[in-house]
C-alpha atoms as a PDB file:
ATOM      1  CA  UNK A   1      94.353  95.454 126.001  1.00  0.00           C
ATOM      2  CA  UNK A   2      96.012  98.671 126.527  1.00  0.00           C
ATOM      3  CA  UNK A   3      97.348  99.638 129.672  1.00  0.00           C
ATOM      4  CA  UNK A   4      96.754 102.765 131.126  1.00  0.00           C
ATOM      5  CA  UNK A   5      98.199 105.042 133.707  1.00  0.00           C
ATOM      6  CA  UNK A   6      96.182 107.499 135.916  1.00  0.00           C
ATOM      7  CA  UNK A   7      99.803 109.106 137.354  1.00  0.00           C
ATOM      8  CA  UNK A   8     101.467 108.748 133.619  1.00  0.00           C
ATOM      9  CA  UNK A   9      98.265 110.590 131.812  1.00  0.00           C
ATOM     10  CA  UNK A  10      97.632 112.919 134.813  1.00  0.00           C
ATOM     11  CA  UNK A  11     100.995 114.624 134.780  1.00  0.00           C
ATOM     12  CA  UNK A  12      99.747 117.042 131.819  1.00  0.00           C
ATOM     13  CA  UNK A  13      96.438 117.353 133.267  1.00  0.00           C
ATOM     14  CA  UNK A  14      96.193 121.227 132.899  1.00  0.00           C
ATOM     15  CA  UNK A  15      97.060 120.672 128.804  1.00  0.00           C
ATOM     16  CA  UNK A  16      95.130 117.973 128.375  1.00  0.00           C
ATOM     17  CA  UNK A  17      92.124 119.153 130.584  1.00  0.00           C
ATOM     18  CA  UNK A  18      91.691 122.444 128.233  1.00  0.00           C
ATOM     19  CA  UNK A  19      90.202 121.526 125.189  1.00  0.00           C
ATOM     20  CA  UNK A  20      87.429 119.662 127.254  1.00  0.00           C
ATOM     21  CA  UNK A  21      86.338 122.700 128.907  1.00  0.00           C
ATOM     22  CA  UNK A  22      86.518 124.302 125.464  1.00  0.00           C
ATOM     23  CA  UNK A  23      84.032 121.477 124.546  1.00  0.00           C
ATOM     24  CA  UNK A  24      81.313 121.735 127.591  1.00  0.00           C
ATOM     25  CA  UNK A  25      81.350 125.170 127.165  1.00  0.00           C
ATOM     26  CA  UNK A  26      79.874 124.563 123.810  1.00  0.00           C
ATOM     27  CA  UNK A  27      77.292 122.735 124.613  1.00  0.00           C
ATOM     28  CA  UNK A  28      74.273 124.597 123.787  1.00  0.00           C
ATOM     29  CA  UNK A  29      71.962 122.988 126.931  1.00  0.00           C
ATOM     30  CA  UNK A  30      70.906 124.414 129.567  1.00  0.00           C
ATOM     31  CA  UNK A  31      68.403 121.548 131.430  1.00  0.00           C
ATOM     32  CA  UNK A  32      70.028 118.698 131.717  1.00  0.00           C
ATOM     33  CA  UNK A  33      69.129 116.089 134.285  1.00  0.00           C
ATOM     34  CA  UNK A  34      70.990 113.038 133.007  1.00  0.00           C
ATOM     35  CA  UNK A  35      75.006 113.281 131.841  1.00  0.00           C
ATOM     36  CA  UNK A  36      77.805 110.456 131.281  1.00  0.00           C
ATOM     37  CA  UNK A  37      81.366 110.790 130.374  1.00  0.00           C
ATOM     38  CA  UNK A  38      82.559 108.105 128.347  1.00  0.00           C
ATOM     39  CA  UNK A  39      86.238 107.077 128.664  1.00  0.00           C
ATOM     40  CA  UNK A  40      85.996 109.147 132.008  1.00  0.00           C
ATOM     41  CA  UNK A  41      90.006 108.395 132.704  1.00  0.00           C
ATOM     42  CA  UNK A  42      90.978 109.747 136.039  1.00  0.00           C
ATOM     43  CA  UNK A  43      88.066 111.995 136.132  1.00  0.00           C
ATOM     44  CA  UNK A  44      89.298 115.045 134.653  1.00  0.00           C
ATOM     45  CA  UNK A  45      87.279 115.576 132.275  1.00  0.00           C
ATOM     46  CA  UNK A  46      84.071 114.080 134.500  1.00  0.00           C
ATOM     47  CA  UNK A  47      84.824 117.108 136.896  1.00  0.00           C
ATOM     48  CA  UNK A  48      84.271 120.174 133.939  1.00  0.00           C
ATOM     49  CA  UNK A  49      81.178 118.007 133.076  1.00  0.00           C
ATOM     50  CA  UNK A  50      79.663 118.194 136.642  1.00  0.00           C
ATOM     51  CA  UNK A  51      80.863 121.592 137.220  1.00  0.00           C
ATOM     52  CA  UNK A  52      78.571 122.518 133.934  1.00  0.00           C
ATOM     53  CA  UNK A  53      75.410 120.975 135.303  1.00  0.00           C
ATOM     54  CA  UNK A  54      75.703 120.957 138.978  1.00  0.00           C
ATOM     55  CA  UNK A  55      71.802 119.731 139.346  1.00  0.00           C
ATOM     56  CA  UNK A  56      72.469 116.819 136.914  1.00  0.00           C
ATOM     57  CA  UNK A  57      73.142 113.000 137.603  1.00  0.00           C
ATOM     58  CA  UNK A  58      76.598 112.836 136.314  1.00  0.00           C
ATOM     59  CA  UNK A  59      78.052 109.765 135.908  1.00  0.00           C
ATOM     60  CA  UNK A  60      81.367 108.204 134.159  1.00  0.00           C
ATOM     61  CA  UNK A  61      82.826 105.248 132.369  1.00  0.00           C
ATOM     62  CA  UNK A  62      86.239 103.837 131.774  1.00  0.00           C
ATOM     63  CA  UNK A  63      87.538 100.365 130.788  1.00  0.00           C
ATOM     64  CA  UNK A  64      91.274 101.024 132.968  1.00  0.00           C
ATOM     65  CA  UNK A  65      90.849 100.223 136.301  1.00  0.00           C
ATOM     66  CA  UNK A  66      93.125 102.560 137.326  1.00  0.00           C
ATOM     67  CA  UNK A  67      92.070 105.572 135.571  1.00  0.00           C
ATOM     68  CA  UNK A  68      88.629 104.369 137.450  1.00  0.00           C
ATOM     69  CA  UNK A  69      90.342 104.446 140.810  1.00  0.00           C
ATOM     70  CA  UNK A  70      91.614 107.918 140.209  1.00  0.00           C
ATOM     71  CA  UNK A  71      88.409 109.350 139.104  1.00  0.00           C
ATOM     72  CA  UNK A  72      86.760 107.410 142.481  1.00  0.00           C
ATOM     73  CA  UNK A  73      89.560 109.472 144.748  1.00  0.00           C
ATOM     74  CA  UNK A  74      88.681 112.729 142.506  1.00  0.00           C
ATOM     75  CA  UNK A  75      85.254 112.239 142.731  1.00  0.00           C
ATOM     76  CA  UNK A  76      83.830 110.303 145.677  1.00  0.00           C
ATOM     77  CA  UNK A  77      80.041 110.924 145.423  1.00  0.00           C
ATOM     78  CA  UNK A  78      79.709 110.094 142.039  1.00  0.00           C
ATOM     79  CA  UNK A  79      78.821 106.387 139.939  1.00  0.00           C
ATOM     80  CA  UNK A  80      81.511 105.670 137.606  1.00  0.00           C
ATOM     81  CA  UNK A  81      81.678 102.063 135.630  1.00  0.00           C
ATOM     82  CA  UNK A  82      84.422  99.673 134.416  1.00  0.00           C
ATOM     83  CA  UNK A  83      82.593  99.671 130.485  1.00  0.00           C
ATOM     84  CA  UNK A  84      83.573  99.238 127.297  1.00  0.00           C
ATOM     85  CA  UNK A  85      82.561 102.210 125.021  1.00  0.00           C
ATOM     86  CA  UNK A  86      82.290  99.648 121.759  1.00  0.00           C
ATOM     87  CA  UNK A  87      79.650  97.647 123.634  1.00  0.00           C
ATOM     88  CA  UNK A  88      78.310 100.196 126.369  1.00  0.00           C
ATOM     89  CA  UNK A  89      74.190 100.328 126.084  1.00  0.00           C
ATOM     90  CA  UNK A  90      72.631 101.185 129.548  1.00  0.00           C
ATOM     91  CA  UNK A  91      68.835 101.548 129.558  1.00  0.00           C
ATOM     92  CA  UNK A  92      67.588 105.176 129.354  1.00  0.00           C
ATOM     93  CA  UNK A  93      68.523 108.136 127.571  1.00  0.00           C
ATOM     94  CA  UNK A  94      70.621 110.735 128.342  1.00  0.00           C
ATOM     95  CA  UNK A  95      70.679 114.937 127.734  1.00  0.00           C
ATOM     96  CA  UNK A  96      74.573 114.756 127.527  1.00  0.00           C
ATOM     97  CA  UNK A  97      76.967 112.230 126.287  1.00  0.00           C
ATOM     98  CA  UNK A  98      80.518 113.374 126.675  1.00  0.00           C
ATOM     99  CA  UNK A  99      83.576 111.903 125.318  1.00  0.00           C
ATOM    100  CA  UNK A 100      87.065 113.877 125.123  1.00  0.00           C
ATOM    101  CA  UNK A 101      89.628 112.143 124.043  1.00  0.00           C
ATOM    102  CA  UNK A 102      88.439 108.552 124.201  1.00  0.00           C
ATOM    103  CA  UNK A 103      86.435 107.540 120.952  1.00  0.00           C
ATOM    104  CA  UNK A 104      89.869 107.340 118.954  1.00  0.00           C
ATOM    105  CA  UNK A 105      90.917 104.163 120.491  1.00  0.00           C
ATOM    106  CA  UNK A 106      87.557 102.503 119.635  1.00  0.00           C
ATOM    107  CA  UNK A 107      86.965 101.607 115.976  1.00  0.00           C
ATOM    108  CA  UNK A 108      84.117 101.310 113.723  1.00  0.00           C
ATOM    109  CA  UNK A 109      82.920 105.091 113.671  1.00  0.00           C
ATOM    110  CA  UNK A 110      80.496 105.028 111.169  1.00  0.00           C
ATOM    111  CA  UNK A 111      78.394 102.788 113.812  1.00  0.00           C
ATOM    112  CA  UNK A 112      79.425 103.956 116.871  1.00  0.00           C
ATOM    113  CA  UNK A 113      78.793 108.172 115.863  1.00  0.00           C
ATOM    114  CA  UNK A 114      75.145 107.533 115.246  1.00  0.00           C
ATOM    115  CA  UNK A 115      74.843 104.543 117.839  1.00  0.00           C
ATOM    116  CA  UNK A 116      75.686 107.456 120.571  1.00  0.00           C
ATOM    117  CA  UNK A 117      73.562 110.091 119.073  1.00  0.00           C
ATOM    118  CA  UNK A 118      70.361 107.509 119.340  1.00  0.00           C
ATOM    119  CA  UNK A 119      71.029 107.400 123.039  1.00  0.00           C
ATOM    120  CA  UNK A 120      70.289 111.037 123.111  1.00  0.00           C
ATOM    121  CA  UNK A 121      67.178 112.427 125.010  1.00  0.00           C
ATOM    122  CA  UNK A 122      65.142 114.902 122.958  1.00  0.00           C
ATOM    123  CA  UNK A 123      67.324 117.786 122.468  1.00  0.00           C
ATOM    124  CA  UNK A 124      70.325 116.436 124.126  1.00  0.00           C
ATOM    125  CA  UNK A 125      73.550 116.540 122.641  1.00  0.00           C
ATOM    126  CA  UNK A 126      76.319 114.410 121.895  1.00  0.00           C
ATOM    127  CA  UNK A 127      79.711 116.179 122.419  1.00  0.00           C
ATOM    128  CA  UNK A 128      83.181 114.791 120.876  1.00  0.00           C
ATOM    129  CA  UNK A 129      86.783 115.721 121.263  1.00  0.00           C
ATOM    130  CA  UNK A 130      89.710 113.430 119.548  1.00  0.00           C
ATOM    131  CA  UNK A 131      93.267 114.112 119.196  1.00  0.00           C
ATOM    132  CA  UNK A 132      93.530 114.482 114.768  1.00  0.00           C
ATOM    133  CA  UNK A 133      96.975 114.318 114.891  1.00  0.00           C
ATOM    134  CA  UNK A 134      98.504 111.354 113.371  1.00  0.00           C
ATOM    135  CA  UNK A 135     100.380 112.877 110.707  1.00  0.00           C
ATOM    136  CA  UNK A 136     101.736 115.167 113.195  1.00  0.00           C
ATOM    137  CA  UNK A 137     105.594 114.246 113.703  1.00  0.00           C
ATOM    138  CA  UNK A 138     105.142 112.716 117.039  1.00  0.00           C
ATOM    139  CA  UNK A 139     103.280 110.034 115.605  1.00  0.00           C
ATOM    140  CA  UNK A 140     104.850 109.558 112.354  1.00  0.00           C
ATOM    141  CA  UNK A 141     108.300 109.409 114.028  1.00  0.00           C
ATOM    142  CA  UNK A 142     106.818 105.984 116.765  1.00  0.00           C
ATOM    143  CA  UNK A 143     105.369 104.291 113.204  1.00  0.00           C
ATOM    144  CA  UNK A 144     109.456 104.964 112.023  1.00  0.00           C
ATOM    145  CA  UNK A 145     110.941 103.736 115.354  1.00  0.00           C
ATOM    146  CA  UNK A 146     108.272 100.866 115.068  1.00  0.00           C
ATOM    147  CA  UNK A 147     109.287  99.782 111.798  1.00  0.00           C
ATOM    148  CA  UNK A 148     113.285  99.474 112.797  1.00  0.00           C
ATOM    149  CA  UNK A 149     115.613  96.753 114.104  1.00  0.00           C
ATOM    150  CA  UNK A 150     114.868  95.298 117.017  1.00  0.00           C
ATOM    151  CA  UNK A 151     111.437  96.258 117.753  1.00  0.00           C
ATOM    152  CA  UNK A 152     110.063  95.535 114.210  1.00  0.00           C
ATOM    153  CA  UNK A 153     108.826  92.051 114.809  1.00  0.00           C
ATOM    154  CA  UNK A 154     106.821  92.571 118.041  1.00  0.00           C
ATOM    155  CA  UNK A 155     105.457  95.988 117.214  1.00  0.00           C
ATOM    156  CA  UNK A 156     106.121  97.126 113.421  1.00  0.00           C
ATOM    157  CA  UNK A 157     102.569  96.122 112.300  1.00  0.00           C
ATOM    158  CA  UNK A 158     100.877  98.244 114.848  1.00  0.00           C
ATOM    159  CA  UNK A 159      98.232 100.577 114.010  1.00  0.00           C
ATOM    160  CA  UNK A 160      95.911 103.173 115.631  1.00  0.00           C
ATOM    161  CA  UNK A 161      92.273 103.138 114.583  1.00  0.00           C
ATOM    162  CA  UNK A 162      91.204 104.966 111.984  1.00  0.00           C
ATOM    163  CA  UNK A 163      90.394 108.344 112.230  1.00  0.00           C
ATOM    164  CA  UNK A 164      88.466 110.669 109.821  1.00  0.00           C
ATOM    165  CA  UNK A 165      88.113 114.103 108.439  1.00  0.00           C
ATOM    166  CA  UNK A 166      86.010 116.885 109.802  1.00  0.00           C
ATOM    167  CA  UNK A 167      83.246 116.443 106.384  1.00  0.00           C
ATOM    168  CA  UNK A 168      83.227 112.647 107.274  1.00  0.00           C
ATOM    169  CA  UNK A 169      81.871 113.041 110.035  1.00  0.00           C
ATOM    170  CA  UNK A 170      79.528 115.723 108.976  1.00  0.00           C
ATOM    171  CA  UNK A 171      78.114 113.974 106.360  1.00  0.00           C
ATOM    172  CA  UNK A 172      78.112 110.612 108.848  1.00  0.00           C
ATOM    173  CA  UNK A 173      75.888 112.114 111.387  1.00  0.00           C
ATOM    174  CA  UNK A 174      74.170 114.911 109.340  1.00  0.00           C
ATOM    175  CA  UNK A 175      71.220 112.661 108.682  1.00  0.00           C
ATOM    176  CA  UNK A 176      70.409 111.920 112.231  1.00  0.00           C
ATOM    177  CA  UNK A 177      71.251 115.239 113.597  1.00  0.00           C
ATOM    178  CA  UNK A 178      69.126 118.371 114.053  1.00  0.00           C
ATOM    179  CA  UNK A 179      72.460 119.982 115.830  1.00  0.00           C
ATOM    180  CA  UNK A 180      75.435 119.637 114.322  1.00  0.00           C
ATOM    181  CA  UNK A 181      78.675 121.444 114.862  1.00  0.00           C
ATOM    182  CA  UNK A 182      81.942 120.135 113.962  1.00  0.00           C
ATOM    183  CA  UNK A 183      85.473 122.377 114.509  1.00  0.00           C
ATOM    184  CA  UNK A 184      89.274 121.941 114.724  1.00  0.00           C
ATOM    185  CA  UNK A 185      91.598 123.255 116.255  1.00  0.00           C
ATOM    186  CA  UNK A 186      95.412 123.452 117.065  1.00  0.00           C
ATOM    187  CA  UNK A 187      96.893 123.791 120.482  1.00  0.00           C
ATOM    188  CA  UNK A 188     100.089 124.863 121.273  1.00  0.00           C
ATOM    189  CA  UNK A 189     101.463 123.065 124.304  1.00  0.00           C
ATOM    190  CA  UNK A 190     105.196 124.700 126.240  1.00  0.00           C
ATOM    191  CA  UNK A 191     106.390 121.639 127.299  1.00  0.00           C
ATOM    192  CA  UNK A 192     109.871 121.163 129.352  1.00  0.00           C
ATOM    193  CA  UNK A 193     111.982 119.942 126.525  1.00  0.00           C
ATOM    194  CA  UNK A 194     112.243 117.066 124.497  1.00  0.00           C
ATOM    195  CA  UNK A 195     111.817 114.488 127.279  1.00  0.00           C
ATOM    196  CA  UNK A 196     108.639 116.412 128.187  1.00  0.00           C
ATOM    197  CA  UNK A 197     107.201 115.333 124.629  1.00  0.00           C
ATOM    198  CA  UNK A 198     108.336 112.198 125.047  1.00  0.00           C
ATOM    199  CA  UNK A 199     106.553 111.760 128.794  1.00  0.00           C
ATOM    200  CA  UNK A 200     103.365 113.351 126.971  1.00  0.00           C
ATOM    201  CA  UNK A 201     103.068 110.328 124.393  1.00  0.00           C
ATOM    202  CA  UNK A 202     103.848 107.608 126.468  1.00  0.00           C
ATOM    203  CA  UNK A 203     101.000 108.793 128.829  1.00  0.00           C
ATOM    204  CA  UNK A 204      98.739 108.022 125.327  1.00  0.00           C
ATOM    205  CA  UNK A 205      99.798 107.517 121.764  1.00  0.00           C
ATOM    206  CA  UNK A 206     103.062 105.606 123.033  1.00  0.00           C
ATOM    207  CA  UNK A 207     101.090 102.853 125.019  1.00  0.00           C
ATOM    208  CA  UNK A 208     100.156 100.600 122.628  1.00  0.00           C
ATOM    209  CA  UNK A 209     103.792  99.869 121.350  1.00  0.00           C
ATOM    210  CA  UNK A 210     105.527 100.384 124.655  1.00  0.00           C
ATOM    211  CA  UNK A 211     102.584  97.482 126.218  1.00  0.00           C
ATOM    212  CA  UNK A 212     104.235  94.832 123.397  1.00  0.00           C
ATOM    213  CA  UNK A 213     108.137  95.314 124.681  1.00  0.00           C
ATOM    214  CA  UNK A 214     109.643  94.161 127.595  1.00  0.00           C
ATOM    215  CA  UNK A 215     111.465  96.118 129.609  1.00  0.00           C
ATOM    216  CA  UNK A 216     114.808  96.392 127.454  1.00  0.00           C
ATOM    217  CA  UNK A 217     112.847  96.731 124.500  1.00  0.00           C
ATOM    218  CA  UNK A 218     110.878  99.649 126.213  1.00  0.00           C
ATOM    219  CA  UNK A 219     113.993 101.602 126.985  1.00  0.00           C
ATOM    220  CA  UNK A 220     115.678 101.282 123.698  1.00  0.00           C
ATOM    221  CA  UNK A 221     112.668 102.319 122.147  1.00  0.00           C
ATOM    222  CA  UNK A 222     112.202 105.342 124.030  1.00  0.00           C
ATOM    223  CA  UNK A 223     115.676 106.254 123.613  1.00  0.00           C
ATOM    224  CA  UNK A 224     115.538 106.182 119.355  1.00  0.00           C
ATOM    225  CA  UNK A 225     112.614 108.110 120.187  1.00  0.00           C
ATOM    226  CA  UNK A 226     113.848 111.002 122.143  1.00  0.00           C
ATOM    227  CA  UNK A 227     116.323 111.323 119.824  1.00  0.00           C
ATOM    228  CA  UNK A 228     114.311 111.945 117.040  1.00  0.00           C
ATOM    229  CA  UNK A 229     112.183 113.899 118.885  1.00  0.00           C
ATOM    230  CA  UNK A 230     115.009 116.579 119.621  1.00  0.00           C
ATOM    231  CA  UNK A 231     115.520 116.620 116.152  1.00  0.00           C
ATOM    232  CA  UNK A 232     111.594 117.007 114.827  1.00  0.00           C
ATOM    233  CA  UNK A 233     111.189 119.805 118.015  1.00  0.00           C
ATOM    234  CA  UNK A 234     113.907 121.718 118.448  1.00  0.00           C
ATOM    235  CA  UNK A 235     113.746 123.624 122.003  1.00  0.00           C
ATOM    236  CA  UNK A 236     113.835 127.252 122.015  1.00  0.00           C
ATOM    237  CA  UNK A 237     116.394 129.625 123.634  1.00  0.00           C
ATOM    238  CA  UNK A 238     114.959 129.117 127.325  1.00  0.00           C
ATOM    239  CA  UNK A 239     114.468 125.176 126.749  1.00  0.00           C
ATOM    240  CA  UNK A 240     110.935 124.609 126.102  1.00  0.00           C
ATOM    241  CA  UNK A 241     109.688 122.973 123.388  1.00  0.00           C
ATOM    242  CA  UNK A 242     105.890 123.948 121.764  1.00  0.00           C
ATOM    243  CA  UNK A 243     104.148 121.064 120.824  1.00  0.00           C
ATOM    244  CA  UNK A 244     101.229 121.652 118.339  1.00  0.00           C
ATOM    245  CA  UNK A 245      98.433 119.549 118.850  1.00  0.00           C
ATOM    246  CA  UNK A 246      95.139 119.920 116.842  1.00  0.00           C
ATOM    247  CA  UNK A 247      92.146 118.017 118.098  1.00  0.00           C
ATOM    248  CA  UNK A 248      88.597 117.841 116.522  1.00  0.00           C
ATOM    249  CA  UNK A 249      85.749 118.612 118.142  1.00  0.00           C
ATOM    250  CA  UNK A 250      81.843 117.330 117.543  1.00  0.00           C
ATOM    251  CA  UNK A 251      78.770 118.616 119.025  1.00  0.00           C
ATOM    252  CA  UNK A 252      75.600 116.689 117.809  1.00  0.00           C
ATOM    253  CA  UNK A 253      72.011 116.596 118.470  1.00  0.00           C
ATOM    254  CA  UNK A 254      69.720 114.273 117.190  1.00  0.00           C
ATOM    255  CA  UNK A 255      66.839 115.469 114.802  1.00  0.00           C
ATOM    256  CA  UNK A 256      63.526 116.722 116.798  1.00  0.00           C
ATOM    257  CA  UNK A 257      59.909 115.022 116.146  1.00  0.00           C
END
């Protein structure tokens, strides 16, 4: 398992809360009395939902503690579940099923897509948001650092789940969807530096390896890391550094009648 950090993920909450209001805001309903957010993490993300659909039952779903008891501090009134999204399966239906950022760390999408959009009310909508960025020189530079002396043997055969195109997915849930919009797009994110890209990653991408070193290992790790880092994103003349981050976004609704 994966350990996660409310305080580590939460200290680019304005970046990373953005393209999930870019996401509610395209959902097309208007009527919705039912509402989860899957992979909830410290509630971020649960909070746009709710603001959406005030009159809905709004609930959330994480499987970190922690990220649970940050979105229980954010949001005290509200239900929110210690789940995993591979085997979640309440009873019921729901008019929107949210998930930003979360459905990249769970595998098997060619189940799970059309698993979610047959928990769907009639003409509710499924709506998707995953980072599509692992050819992006963040990631390709932690496989490189993975793959060297000393940290080779414990995490050199790591891998993320699989993640598809933008027609995959189209043509995936295109026969069980009336509603189907899929969409990419890049963000540019002025972060503090080097070390600020650094601090963004191990917040997310950066766990996995980082959770299979010991302390030592951690820090050496980090520190190839950096280093290549100031190398793949140079700063510009005032310091920061823009990292481009493009994210995919689904909004699906399951066929009528």
């Amino acid at each position: 398992m994966t350990s996660w950090s409310a305080k580590q993920y939460s200290a680019f909450e304005n970046e990373r809360t953005r393209p999930v209001r870019d996401l509610v805001a395209a959902l097309p309903n208007q009527d919705v009395k039912r509402a989860v957010d899957l992979g909830c993490g410290p509630g971020n993300s649960t909070e746009v939902l709710a603001s959406r659909y005030p009159g809905a039952e709004v609930s959330g779903m994480d499987s970190s503690e922690d990220m649970l008891q940050s979105a229980r501090k954010r949001l005290p009134g509200m239900q929110f579940e210690l789940a995993d999204i591979a085997t979640w399966d309440p009873p019921g239906t729901y008019d929107v099923i949210l998930a930003n950022a979360a459905l990249q760390w769970v595998p098997d999408h060619a189940t799970l897509y059309p698993r979610l959009v047959g928990k769907l009310a009639p003409g509710g909508s499924l709506a998707v948001q995953t980072p599509d960025n692992l050819e992006e020189q963040a990631h390709r530079l932690a496989r490189q650092v993975a793959g060297e002396a000393p940290w080779a043997a414990a995490i050199g055969g790591f891998k993320h789940p699989p993640r598809h195109s933008a027609s995959w997915y189209y043509e995936l849930l295109k026969p069980h969807c009336g509603l189907l919009d899929v969409w990419r797009t890049t963000y540019h994110h002025p972060l503090a530096g080097a070390a600020a890209v650094v601090e963004w990653f191990k917040g997310t991408a950066l766990r996995p390896y980082l959770d299979r070193l010991d302390a030592a290992g951690q820090a050496s790790f980090l520190a190839r890391y950096q280093a290549l880092i100031e190398e793949a994103y140079p700063a510009m003349a005032d310091g920061t550094v823009l990292l481009p981050f493009p994210r995919l976004f689904i909004v699906a609704g399951p066929k009528q009648g």
